[in-house]
Protein backbone atom coordinates (compact mmCIF):
# COMPACT_ATOMS: atom_id res chain seq x y z
CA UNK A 1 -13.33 23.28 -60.90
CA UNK A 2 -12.41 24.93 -64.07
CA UNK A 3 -9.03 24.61 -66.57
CA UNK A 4 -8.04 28.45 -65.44
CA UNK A 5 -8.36 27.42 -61.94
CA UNK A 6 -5.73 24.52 -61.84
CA UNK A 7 -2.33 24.96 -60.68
CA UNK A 8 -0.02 22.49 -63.40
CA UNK A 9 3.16 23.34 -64.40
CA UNK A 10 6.11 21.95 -62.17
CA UNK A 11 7.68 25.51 -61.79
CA UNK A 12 4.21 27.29 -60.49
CA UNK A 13 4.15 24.47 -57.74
CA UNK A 14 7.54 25.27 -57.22
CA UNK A 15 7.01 28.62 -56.57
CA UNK A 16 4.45 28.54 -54.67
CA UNK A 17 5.63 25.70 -52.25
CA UNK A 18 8.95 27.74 -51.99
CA UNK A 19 7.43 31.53 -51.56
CA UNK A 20 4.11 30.85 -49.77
CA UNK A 21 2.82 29.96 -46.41
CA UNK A 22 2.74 26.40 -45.24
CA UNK A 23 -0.32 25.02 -42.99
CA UNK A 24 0.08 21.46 -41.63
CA UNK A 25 -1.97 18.74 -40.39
CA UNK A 26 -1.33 15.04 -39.77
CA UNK A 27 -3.57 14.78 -42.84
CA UNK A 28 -2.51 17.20 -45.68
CA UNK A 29 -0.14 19.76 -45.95
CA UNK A 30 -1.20 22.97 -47.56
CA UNK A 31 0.68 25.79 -49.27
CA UNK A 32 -0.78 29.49 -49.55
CA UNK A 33 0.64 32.50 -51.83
CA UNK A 34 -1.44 35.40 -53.08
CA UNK A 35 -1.40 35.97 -56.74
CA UNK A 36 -2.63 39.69 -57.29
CA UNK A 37 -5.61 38.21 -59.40
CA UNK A 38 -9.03 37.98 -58.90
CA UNK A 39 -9.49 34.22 -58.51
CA UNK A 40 -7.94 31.60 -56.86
CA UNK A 41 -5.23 28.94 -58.19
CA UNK A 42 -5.59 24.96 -56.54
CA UNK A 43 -2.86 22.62 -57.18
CA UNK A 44 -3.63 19.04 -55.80
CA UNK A 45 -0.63 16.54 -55.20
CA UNK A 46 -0.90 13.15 -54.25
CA UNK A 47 2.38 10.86 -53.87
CA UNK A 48 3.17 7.52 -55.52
CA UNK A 49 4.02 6.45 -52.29
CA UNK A 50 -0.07 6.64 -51.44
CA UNK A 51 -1.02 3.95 -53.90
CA UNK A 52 -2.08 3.47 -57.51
CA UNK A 53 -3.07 5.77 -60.12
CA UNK A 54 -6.39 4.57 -59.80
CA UNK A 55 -6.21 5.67 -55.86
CA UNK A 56 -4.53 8.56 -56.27
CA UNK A 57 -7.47 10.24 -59.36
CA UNK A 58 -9.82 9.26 -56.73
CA UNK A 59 -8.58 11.32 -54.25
CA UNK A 60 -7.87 14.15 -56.44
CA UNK A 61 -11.59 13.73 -57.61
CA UNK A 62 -12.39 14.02 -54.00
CA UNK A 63 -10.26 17.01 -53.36
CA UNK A 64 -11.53 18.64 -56.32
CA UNK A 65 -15.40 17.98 -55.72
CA UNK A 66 -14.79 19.85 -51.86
CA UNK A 67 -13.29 22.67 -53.41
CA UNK A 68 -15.61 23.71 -55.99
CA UNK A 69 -18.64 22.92 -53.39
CA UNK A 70 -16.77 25.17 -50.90
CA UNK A 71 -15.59 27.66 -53.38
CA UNK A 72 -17.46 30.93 -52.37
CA UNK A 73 -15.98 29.92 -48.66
CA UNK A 74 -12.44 31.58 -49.82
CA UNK A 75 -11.48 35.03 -50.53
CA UNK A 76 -10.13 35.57 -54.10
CA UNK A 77 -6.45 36.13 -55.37
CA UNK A 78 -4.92 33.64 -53.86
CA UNK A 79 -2.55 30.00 -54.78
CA UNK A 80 -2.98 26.51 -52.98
CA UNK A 81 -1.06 23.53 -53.43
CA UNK A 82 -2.61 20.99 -51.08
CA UNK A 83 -0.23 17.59 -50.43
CA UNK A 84 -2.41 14.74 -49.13
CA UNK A 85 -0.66 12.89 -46.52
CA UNK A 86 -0.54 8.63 -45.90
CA UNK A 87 -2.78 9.30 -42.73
CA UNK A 88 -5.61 10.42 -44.35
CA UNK A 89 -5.81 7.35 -46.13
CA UNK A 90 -8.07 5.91 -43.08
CA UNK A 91 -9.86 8.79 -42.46
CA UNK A 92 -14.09 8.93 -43.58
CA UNK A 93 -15.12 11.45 -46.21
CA UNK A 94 -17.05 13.27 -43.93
CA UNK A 95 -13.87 13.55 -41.93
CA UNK A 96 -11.70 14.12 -44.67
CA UNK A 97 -13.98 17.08 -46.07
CA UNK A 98 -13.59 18.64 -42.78
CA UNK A 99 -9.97 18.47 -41.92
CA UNK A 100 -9.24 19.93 -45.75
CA UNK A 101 -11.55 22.85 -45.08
CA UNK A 102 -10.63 23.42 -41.59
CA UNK A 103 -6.87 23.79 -42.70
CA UNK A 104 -7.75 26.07 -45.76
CA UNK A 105 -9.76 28.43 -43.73
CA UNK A 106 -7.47 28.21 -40.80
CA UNK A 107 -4.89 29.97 -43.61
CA UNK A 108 -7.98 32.41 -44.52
CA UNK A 109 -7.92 33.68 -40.86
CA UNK A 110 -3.97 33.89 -40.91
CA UNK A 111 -3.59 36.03 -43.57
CA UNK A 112 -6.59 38.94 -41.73
């Protein structure tokens, strides 16, 4: 994933959790907002709560290697802020991958 397409100041997640459309699961909870550009905007959030920094940059690793091998998968112009939840903690990566990529397309076939 490149610099330009990170979400990272506190008020763009702020925004975008407080104008966009939410998608839930037991394992993540996802925030959508278009963005009138031609690419698309990820910001990844993982609590404290979860576990250690160490944990946590692993995840967000994770996250981050899904979306940029799944990139071509979503249409442009858009803003994500995806929230991993404590469930997912003790979930496979093969599982994991598919729940995140289920609940970003299910938002993909919303917004048609």
């Amino acid at each position: 994933m490149k610099k330009y397409e990170i979400v990272k100041t506190h008020q763009d997640f702020n925004e975008i959790i407080q104008n966009g459309k939410v998608f839930r699961s037991p394992f993540f909870n996802i925030y959508q907002k278009k963005n009138g550009s031609n690419s698309n905007h990820f910001g990844i959030a993982v609590g404290k709560k979860l576990g250690n920094a160490v944990f946590r940059n692993y995840h967000k690793r994770k996250i981050r290697m899904i979306l940029t091998n799944h990139k071509k998968e979503f249409s442009k112009g858009h803003d994500y802020i995806i929230i991993m939840k404590e469930k997912s903690k003790t979930i496979t990566y093969q599982e994991f991958e598919k729940q995140l990529l289920e609940l970003l397309l299910k938002g993909e076939t919303n917004e048609k």
